[in-house]
N, C-alpha and C. Protein backbone atom coordinates (compact mmCIF):
# COMPACT_ATOMS: atom_id res chain seq x y z
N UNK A 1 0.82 -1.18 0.00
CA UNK A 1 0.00 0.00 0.00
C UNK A 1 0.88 1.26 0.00
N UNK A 2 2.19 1.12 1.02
CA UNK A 2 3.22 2.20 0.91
C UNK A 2 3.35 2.89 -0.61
N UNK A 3 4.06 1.70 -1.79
CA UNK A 3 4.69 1.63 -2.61
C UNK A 3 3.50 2.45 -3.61
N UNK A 4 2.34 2.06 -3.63
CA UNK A 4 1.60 2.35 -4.65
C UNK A 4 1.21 4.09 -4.28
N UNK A 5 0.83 4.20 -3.28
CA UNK A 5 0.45 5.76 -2.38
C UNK A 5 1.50 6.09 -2.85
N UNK A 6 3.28 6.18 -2.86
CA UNK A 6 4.36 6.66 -3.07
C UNK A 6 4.48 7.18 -4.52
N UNK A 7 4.03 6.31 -5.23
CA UNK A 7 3.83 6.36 -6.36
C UNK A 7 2.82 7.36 -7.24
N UNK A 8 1.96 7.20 -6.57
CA UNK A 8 1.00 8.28 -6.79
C UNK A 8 1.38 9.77 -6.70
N UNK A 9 2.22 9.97 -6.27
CA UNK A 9 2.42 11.45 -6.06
C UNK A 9 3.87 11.29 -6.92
N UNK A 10 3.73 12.75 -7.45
CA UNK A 10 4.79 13.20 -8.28
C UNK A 10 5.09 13.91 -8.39
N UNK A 11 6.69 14.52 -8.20
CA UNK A 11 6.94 16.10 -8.21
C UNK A 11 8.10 16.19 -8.84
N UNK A 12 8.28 17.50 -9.78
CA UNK A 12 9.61 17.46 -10.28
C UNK A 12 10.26 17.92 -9.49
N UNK A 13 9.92 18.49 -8.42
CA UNK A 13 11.02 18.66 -7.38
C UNK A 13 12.31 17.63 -7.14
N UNK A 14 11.43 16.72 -6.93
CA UNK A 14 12.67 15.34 -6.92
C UNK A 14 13.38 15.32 -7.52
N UNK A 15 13.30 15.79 -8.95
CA UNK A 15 14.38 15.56 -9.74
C UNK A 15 15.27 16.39 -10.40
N UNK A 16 15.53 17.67 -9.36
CA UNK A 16 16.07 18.91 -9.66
C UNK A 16 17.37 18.92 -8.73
N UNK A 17 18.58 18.94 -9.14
CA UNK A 17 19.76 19.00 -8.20
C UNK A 17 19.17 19.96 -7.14
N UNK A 18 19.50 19.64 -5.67
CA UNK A 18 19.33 20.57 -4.66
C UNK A 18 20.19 21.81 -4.65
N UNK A 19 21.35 22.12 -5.36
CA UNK A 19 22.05 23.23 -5.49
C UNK A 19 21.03 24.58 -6.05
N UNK A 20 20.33 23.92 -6.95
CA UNK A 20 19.50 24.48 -7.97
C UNK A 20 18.18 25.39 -7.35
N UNK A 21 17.95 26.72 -6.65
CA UNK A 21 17.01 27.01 -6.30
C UNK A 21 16.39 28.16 -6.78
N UNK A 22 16.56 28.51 -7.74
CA UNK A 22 15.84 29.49 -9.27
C UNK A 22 16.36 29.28 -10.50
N UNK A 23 15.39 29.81 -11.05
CA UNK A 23 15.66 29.41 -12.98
C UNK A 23 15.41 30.47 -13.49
N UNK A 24 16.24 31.05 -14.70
CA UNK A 24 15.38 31.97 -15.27
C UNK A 24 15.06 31.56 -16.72
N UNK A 25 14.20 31.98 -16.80
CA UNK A 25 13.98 31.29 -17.99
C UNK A 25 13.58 32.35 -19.69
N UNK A 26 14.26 32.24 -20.12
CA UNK A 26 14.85 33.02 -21.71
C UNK A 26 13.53 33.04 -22.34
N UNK A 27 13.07 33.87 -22.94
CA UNK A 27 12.14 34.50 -23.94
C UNK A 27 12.14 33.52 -24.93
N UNK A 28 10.73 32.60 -25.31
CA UNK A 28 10.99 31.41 -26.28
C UNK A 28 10.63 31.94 -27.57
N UNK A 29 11.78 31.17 -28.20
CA UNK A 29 12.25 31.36 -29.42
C UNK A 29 11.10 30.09 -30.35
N UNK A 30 10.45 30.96 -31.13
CA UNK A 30 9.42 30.25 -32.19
C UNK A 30 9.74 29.91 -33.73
N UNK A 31 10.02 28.90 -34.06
CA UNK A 31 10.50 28.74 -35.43
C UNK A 31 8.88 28.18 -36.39
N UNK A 32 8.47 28.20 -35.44
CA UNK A 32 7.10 27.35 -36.59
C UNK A 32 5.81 28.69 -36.65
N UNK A 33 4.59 28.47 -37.55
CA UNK A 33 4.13 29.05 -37.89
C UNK A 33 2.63 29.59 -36.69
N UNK A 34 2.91 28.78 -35.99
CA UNK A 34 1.65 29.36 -34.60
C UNK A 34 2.05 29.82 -33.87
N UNK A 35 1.86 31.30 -33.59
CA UNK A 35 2.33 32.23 -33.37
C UNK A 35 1.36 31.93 -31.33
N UNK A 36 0.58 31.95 -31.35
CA UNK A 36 0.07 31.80 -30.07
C UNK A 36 0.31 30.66 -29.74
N UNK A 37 1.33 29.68 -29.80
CA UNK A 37 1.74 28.75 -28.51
C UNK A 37 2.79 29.05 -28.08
N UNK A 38 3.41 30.33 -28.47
CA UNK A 38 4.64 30.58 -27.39
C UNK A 38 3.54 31.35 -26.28
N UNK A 39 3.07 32.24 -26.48
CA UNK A 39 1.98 32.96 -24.88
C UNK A 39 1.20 31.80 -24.33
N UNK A 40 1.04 30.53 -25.11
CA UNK A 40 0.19 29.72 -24.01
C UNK A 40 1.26 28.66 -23.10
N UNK A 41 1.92 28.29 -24.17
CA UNK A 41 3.25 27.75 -23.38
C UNK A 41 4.14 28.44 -22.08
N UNK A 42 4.40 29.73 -22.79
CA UNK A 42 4.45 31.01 -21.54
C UNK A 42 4.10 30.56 -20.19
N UNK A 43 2.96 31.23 -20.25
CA UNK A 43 1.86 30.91 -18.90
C UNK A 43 1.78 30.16 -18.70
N UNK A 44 1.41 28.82 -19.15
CA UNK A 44 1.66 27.14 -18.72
C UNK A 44 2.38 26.89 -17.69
N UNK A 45 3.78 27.14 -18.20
CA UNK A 45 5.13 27.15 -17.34
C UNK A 45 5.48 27.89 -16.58
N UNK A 46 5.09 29.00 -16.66
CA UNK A 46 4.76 29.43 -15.14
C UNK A 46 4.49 29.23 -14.03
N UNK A 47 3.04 28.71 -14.58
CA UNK A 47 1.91 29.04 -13.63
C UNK A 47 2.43 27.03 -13.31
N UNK A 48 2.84 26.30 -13.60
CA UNK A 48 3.34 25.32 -13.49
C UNK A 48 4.84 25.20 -12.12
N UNK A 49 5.25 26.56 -12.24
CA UNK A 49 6.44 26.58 -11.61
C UNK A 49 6.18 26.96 -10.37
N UNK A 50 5.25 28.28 -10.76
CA UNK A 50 4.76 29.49 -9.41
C UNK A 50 3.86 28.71 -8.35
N UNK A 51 2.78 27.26 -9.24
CA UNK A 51 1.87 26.60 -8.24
C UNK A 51 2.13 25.56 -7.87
N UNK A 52 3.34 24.93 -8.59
CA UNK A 52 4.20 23.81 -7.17
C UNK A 52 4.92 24.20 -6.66
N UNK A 53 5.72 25.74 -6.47
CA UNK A 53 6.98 25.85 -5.66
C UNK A 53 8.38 25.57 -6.05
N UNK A 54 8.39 24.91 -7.42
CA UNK A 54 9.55 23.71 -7.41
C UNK A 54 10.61 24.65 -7.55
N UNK A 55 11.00 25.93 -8.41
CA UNK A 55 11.68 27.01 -8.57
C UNK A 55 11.64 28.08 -8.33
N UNK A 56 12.10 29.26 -7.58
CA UNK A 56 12.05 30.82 -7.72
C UNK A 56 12.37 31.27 -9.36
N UNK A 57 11.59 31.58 -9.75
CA UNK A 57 11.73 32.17 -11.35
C UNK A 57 12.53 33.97 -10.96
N UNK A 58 13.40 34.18 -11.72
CA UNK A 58 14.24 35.11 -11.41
C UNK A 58 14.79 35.69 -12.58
N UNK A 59 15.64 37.06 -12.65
CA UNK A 59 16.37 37.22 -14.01
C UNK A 59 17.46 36.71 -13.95
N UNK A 60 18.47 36.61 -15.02
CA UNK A 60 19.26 36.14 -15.91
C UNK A 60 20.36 36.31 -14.47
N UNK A 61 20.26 37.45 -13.99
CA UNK A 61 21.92 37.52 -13.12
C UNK A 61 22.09 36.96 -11.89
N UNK A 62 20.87 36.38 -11.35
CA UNK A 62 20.58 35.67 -9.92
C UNK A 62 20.66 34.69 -10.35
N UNK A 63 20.03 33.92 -11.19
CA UNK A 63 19.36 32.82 -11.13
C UNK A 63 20.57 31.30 -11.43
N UNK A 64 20.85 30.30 -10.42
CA UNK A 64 21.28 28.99 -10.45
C UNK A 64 21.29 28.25 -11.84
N UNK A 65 19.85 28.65 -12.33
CA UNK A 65 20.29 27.79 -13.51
C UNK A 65 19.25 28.72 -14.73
N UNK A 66 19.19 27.80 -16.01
CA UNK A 66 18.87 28.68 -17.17
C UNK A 66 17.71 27.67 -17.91
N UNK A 67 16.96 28.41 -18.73
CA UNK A 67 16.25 27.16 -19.39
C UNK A 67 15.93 28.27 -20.64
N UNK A 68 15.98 27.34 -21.68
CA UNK A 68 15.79 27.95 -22.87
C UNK A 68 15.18 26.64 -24.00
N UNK A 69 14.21 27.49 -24.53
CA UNK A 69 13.17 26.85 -24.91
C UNK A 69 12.88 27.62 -26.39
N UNK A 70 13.37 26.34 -27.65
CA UNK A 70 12.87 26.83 -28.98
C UNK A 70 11.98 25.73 -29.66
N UNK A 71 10.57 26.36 -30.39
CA UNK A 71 9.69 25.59 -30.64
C UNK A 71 10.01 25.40 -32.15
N UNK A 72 10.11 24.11 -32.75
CA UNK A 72 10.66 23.86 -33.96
C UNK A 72 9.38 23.85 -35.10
N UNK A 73 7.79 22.72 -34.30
CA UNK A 73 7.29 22.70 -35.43
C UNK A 73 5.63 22.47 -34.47
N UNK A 74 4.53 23.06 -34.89
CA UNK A 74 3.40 22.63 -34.08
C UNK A 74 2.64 21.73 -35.18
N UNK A 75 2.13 20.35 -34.93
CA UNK A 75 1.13 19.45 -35.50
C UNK A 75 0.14 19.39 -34.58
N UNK A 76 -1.05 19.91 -35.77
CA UNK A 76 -2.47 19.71 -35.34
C UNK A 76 -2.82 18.82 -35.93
N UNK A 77 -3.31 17.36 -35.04
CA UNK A 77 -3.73 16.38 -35.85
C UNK A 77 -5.02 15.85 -34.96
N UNK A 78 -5.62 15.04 -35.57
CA UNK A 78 -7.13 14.74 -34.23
C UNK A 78 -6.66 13.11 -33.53
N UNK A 79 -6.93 13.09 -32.94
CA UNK A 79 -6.57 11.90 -32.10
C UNK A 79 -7.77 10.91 -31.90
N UNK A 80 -7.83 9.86 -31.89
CA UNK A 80 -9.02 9.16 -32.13
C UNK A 80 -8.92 7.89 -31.01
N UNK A 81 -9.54 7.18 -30.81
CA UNK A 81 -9.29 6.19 -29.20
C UNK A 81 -10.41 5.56 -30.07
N UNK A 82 -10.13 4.20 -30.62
CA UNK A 82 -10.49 3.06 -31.12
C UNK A 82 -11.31 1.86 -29.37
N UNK A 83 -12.45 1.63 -29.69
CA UNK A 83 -12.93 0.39 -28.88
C UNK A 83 -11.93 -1.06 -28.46
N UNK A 84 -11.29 -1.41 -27.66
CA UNK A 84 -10.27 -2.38 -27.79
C UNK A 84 -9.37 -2.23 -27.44
């Protein structure tokens, strides 16, 4: 019962060197033609960072570590879930 409860929960905290306690993170760079998934991606990751805690988001001259993020290509395709 331990193992499975343990399991259930997940945080990327765990898997962030402990040295590591802000990120800043670089203005994403868009190579493909949808122009609104860099502002939704944006906020995503944010609001991803700001509502688990896992990083202090900071500028470029504080911050432990860096993340940089370029979007190469967006596919819109429909996804379908077959019976079986």
């Amino acid at each position: 019962m331990l193992i499975i409860y343990s399991c259930g929960i997940y945080s990327l905290k765990g898997t962030i060197p402990a040295h590591i306690k802000s990120i800043y993170i670089k203005p994403i760079f868009n190579k493909s033609i949808d122009h609104e998934i860099v502002e939704l991606l944006d906020v995503e990751f944010s609001e991803l960072l700001l509502e688990n805690n896992i990083l202090e988001i900071t500028n470029n001259s504080n911050a432990d570590s860096e993340l940089e993020i370029i979007i190469l290509d967006v596919t819109n395709s429909p996804y379908t879930v077959d019976i079986g």
